[in-house]
PDB file of N, CA and C in Angstrom:
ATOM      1  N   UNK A   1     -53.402  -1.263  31.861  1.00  0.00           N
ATOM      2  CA  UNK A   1     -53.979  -1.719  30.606  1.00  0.00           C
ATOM      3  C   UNK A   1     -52.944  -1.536  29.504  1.00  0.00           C
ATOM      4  N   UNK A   2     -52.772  -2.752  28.830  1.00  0.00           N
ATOM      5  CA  UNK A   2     -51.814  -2.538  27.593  1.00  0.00           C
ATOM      6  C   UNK A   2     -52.183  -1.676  26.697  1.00  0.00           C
ATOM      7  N   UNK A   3     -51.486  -1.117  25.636  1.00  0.00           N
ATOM      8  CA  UNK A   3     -52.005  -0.298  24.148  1.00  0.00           C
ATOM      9  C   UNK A   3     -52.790  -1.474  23.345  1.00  0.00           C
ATOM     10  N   UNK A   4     -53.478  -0.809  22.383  1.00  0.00           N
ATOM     11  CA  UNK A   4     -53.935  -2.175  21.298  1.00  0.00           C
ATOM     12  C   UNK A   4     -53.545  -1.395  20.225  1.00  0.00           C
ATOM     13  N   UNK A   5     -54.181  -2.124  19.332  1.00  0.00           N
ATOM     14  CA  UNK A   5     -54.358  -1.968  17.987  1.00  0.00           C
ATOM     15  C   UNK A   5     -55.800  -2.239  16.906  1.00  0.00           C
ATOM     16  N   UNK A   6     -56.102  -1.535  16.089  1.00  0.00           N
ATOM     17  CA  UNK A   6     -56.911  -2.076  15.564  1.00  0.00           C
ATOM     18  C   UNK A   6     -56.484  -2.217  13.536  1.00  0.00           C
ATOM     19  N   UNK A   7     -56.655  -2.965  13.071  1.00  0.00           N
ATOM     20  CA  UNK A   7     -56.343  -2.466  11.647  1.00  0.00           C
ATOM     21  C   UNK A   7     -57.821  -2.888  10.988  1.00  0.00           C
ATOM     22  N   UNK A   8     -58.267  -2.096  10.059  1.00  0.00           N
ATOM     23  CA  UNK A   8     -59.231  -1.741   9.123  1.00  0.00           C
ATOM     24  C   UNK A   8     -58.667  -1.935   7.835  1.00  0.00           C
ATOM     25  N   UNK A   9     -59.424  -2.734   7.036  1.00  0.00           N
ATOM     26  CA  UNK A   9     -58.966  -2.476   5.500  1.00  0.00           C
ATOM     27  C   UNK A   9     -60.139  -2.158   4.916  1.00  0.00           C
ATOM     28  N   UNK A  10     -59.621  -0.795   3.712  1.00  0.00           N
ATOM     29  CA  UNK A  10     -60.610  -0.642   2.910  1.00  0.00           C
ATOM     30  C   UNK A  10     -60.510  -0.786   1.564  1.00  0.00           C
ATOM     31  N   UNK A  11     -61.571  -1.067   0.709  1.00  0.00           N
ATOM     32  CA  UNK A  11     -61.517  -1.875  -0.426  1.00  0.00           C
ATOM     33  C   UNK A  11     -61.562  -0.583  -1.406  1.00  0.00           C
ATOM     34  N   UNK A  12     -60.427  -0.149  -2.144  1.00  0.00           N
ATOM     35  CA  UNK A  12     -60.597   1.263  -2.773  1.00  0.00           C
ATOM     36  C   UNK A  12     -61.136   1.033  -4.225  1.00  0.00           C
ATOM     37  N   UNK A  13     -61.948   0.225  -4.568  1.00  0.00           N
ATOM     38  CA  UNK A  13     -62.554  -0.376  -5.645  1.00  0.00           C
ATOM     39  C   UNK A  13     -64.385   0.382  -5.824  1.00  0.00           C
ATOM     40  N   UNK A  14     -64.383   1.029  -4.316  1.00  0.00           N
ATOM     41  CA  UNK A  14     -65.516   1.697  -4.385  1.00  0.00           C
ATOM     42  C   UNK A  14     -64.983   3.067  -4.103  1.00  0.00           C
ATOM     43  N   UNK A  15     -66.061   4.009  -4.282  1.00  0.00           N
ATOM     44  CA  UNK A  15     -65.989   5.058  -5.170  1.00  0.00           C
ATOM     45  C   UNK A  15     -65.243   6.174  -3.638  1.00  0.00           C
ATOM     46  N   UNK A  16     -66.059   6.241  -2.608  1.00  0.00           N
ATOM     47  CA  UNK A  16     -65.341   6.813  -1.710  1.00  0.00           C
ATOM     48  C   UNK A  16     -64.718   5.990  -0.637  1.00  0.00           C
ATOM     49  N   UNK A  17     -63.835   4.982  -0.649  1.00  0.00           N
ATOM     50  CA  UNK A  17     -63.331   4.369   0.137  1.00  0.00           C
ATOM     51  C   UNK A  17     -61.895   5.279   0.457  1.00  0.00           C
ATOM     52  N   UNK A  18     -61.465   5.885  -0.192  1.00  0.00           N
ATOM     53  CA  UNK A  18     -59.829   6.707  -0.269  1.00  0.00           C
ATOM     54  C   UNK A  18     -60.045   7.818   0.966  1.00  0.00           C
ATOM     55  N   UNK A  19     -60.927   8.209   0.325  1.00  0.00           N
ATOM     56  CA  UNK A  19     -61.479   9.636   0.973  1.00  0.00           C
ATOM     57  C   UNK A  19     -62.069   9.473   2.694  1.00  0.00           C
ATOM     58  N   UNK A  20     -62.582   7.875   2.601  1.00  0.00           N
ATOM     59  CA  UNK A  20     -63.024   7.780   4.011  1.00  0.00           C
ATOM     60  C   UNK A  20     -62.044   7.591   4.891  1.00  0.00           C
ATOM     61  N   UNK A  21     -60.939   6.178   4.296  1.00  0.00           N
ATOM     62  CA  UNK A  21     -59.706   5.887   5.470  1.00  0.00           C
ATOM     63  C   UNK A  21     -58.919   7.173   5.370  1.00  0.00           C
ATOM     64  N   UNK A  22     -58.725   8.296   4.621  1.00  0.00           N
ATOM     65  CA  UNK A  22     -58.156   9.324   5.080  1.00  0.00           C
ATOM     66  C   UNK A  22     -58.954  10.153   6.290  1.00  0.00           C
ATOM     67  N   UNK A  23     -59.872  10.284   6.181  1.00  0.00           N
ATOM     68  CA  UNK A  23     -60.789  10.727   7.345  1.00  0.00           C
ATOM     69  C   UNK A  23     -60.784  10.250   8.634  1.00  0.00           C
ATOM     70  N   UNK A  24     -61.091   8.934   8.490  1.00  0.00           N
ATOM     71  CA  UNK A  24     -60.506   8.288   9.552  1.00  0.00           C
ATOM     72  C   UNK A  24     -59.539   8.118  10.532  1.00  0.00           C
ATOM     73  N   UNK A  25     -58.206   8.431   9.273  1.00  0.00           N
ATOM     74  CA  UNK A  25     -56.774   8.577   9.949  1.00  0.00           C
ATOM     75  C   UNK A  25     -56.371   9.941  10.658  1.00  0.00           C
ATOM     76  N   UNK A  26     -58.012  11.115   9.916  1.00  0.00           N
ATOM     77  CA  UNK A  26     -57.402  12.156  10.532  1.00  0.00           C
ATOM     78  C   UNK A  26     -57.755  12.344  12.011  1.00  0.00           C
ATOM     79  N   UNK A  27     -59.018  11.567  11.817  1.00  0.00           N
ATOM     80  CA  UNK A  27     -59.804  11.910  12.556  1.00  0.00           C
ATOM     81  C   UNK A  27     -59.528  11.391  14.270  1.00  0.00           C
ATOM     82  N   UNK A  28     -58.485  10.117  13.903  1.00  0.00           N
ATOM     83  CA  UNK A  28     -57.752   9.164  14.520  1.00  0.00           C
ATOM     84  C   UNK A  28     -56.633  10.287  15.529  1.00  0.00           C
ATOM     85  N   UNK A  29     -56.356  10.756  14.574  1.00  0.00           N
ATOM     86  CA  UNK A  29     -54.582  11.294  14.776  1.00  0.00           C
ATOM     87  C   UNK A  29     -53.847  10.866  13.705  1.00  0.00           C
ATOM     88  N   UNK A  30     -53.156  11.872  13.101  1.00  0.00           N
ATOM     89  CA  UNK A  30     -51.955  11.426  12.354  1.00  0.00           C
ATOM     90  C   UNK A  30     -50.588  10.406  12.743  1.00  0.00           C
ATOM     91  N   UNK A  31     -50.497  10.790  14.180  1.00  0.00           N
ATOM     92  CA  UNK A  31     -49.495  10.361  15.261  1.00  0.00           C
ATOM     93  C   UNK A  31     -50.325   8.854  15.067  1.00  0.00           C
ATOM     94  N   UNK A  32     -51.200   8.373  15.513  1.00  0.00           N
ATOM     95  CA  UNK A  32     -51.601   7.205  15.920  1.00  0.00           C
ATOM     96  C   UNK A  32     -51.865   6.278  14.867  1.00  0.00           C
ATOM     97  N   UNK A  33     -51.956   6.824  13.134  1.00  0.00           N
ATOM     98  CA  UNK A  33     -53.001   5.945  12.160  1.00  0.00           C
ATOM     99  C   UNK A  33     -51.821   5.748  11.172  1.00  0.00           C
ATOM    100  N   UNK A  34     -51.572   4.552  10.732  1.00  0.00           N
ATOM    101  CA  UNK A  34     -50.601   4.321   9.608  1.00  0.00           C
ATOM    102  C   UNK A  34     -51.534   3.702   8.881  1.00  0.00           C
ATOM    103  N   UNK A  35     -51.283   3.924   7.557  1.00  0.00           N
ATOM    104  CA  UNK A  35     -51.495   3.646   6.474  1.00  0.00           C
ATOM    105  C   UNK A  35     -50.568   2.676   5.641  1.00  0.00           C
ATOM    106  N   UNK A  36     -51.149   1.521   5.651  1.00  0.00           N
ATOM    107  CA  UNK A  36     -50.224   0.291   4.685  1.00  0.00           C
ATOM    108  C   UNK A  36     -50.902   0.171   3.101  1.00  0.00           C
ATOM    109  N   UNK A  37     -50.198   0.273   2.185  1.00  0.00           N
ATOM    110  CA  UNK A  37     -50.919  -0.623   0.918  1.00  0.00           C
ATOM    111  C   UNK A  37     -50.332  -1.785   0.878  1.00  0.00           C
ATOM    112  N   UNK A  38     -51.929  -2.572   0.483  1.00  0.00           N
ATOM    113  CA  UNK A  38     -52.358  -4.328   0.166  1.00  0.00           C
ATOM    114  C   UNK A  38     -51.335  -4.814  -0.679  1.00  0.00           C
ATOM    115  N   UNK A  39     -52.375  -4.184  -1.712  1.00  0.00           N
ATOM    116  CA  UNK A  39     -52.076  -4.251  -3.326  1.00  0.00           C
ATOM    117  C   UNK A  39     -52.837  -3.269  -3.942  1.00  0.00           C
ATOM    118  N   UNK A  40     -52.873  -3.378  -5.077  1.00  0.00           N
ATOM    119  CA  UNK A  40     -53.642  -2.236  -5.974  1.00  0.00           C
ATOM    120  C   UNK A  40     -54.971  -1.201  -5.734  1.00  0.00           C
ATOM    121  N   UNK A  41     -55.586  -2.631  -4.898  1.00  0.00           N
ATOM    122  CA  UNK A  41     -56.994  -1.922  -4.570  1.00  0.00           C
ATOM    123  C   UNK A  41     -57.637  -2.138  -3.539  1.00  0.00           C
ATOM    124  N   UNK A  42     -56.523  -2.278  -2.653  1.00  0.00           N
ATOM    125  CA  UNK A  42     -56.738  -2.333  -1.206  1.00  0.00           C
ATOM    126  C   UNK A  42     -55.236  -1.360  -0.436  1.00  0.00           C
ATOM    127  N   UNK A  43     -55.925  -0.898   0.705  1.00  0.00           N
ATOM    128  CA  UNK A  43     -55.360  -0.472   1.652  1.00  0.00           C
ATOM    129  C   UNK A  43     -55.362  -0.932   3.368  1.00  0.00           C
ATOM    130  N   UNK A  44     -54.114  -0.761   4.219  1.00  0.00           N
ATOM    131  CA  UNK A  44     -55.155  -1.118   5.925  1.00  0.00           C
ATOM    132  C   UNK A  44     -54.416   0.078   6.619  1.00  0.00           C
ATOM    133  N   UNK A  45     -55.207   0.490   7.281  1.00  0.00           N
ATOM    134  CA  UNK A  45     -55.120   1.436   8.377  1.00  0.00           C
ATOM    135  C   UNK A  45     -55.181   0.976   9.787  1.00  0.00           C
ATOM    136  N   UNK A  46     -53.946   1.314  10.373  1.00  0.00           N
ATOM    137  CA  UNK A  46     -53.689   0.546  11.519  1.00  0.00           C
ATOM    138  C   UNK A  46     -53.893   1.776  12.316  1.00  0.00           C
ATOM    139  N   UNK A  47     -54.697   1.469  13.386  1.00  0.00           N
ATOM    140  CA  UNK A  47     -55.358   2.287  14.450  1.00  0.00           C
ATOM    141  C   UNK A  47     -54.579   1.896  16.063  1.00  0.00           C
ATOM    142  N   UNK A  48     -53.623   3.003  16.564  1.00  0.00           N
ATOM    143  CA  UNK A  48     -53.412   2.537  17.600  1.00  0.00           C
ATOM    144  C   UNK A  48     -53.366   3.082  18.875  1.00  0.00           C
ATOM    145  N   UNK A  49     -53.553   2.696  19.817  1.00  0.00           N
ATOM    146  CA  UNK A  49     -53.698   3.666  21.211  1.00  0.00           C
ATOM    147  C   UNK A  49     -52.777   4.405  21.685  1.00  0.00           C
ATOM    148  N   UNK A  50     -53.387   5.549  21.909  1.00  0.00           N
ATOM    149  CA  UNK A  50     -52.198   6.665  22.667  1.00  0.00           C
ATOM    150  C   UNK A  50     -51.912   6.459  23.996  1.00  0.00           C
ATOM    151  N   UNK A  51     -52.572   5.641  24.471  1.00  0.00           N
ATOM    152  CA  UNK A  51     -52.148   4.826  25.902  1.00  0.00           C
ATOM    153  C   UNK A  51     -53.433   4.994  26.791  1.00  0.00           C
ATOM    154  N   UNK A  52     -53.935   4.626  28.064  1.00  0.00           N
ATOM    155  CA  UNK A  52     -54.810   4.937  29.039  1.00  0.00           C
ATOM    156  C   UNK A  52     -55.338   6.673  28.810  1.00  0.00           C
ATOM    157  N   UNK A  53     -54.584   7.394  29.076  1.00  0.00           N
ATOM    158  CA  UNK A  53     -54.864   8.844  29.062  1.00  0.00           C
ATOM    159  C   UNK A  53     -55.730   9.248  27.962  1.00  0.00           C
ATOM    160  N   UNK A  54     -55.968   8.559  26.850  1.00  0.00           N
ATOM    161  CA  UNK A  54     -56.796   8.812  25.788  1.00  0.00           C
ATOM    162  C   UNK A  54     -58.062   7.831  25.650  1.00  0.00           C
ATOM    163  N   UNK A  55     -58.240   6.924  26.588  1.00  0.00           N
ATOM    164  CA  UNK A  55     -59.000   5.591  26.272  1.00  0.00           C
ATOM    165  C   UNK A  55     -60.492   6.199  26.195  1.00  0.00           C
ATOM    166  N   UNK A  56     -61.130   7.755  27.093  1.00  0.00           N
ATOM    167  CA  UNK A  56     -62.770   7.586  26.521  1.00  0.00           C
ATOM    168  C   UNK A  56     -62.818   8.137  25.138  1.00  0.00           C
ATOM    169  N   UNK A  57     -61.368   9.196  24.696  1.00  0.00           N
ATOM    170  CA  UNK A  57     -61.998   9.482  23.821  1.00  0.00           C
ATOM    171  C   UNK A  57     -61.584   8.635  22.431  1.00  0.00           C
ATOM    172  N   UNK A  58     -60.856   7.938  22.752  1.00  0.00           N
ATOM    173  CA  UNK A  58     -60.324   6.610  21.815  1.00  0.00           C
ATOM    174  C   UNK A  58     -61.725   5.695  21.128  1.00  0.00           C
ATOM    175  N   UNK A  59     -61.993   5.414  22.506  1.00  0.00           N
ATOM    176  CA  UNK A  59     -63.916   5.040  22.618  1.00  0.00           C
ATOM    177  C   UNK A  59     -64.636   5.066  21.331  1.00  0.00           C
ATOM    178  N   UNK A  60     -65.072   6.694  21.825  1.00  0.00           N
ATOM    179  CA  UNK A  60     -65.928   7.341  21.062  1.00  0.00           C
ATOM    180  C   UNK A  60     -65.642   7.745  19.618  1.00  0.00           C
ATOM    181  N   UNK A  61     -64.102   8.081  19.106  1.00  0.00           N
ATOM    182  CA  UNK A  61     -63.815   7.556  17.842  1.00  0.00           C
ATOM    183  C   UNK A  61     -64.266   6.430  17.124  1.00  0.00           C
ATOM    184  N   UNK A  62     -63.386   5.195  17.526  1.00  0.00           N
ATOM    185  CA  UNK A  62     -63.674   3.742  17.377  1.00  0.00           C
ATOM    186  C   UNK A  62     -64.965   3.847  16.949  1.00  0.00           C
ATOM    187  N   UNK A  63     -66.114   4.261  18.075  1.00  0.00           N
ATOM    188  CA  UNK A  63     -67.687   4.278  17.384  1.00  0.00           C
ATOM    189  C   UNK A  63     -67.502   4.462  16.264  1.00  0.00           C
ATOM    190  N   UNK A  64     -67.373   5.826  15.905  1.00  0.00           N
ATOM    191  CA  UNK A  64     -67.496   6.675  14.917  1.00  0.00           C
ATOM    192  C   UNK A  64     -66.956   6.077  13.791  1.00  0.00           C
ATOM    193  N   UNK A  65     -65.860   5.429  13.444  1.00  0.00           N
ATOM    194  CA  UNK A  65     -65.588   4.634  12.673  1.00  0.00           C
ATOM    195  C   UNK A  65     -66.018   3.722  12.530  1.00  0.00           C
ATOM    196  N   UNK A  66     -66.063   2.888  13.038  1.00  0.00           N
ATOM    197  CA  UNK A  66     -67.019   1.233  12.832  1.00  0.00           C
ATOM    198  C   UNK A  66     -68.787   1.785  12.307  1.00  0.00           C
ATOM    199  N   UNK A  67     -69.001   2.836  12.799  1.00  0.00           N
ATOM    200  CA  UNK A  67     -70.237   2.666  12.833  1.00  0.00           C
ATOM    201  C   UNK A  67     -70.515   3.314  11.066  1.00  0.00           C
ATOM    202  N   UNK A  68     -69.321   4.258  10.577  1.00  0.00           N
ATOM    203  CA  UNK A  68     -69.062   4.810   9.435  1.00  0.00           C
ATOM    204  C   UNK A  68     -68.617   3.355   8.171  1.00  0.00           C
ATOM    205  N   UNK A  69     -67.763   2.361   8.732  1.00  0.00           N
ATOM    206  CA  UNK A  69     -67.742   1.593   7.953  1.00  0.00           C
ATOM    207  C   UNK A  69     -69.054   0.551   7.596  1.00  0.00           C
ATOM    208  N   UNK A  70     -69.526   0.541   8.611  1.00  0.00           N
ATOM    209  CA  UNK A  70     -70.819  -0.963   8.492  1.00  0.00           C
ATOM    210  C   UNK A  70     -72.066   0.204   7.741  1.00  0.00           C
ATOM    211  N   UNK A  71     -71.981   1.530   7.675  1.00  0.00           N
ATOM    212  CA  UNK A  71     -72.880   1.796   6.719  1.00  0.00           C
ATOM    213  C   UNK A  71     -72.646   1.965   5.580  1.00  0.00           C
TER     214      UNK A  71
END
């Protein structure tokens, strides 16, 4: 199985958006989560795989994030 990627952008125009993609990235790995700025009031956080050896708990992150952004 290849590595992927995922990138997330968050819109820092709301009040805890800063505070979440840092969470995210920690929560990610520091090693694995880069942080790009847009422009002013946007950011993307690129999410990427540590290879097979990490894929259930890669998983169960991923949840945790998606399921943190759509609320």
């Amino acid at each position: 199985m290849s590595a992927w990627q995922l990138l997330v952008v968050y819109d820092l125009r709301y009040p805890d958006a800063w505070q979440l993609a840092l969470e995210h990235g920690r929560m990610w790995g520091r090693l694995y989560a880069d942080i790009h700025p847009l422009d002013s009031d946007h950011i993307a956080v690129v999410f990427r795989s540590g290879g097979e050896r990490w894929r259930d708990w890669e998983e169960l992150r991923l949840d945790w994030i998606l399921e943190e952004r759509a609320a």
